[in-house]
Protein backbone atom coordinates (compact mmCIF):
# COMPACT_ATOMS: atom_id res chain seq x y z
CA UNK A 1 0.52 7.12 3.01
CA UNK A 2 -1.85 8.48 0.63
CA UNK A 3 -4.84 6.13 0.05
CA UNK A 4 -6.90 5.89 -3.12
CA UNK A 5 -10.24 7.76 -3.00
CA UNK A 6 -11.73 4.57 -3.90
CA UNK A 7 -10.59 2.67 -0.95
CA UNK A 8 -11.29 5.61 1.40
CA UNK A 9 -14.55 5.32 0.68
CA UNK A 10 -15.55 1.95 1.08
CA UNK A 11 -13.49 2.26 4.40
CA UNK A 12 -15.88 4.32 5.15
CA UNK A 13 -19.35 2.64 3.82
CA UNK A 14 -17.99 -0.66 5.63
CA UNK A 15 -18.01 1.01 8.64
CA UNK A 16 -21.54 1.79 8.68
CA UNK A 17 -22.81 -1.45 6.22
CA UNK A 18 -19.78 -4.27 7.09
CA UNK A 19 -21.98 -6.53 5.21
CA UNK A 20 -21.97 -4.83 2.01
CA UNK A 21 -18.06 -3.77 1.45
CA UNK A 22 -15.12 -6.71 1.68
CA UNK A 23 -12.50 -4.61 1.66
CA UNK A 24 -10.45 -7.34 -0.14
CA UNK A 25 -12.80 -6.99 -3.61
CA UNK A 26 -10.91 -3.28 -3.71
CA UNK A 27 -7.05 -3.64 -4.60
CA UNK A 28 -5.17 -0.63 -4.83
CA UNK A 29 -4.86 0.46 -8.70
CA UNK A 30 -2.73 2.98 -10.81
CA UNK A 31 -3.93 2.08 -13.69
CA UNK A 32 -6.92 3.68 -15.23
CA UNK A 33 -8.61 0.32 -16.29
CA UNK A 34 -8.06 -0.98 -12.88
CA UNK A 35 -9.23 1.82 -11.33
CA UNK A 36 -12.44 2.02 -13.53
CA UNK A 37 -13.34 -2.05 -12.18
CA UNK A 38 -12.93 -1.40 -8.87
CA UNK A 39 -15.29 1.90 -9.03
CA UNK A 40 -17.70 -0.26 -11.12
CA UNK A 41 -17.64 -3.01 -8.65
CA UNK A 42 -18.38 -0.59 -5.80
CA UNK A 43 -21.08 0.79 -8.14
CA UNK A 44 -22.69 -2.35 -8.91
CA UNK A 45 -22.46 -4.23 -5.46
CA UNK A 46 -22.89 -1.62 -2.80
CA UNK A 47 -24.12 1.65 -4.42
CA UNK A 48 -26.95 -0.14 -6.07
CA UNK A 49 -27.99 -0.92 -2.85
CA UNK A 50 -27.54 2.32 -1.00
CA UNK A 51 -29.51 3.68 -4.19
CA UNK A 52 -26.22 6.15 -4.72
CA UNK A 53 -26.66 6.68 -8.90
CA UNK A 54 -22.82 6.76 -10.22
CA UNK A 55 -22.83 7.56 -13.76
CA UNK A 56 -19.74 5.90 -15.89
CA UNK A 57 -19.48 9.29 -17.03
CA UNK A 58 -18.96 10.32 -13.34
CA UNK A 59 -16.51 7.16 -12.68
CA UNK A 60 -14.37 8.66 -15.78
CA UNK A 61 -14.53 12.36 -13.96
CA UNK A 62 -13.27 10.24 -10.52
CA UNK A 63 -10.66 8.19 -12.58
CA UNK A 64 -9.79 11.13 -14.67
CA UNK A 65 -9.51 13.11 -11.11
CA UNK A 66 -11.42 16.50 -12.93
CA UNK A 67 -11.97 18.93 -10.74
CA UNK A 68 -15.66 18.73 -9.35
CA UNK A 69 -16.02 15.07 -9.70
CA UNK A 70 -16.46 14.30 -6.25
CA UNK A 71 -19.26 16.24 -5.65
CA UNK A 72 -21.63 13.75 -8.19
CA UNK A 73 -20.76 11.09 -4.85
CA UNK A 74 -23.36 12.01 -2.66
């Protein structure tokens, strides 16, 4: 099964910060809205507080899966 990068990596976050990711505030999405509210609700509730910038122009790069766009999560 092939798991959204999205969901990946608040699997991961919550495993070092369980306080800060409820995996249940992430449903899977195909849909490019859907997919942009999830990465803004990671954005806004547990990268704020990590201080991990995310630019909405990097969220479209993610979304729009461009080739690079990982690297800008760091």
């Amino acid at each position: 099964m092939i798991f959204p990068f999205l969901v990946l990596i608040a699997e991961l976050i919550s495993q070092y910060y369980p306080k800060l990711v409820d995996l249940h505030s992430y449903p899977r999405a195909s849909s490019k809205p859907a997919k942009r509210h999830n990465w803004e609700h990671l954005r806004r509730k547990v990268f704020s507080k990590l201080a991990l910038p995310l630019s909405d122009e990097d969220i479209g790069m993610i979304i729009e899966s461009k080739q690079g766009a990982v690297n800008n999560v760091n």
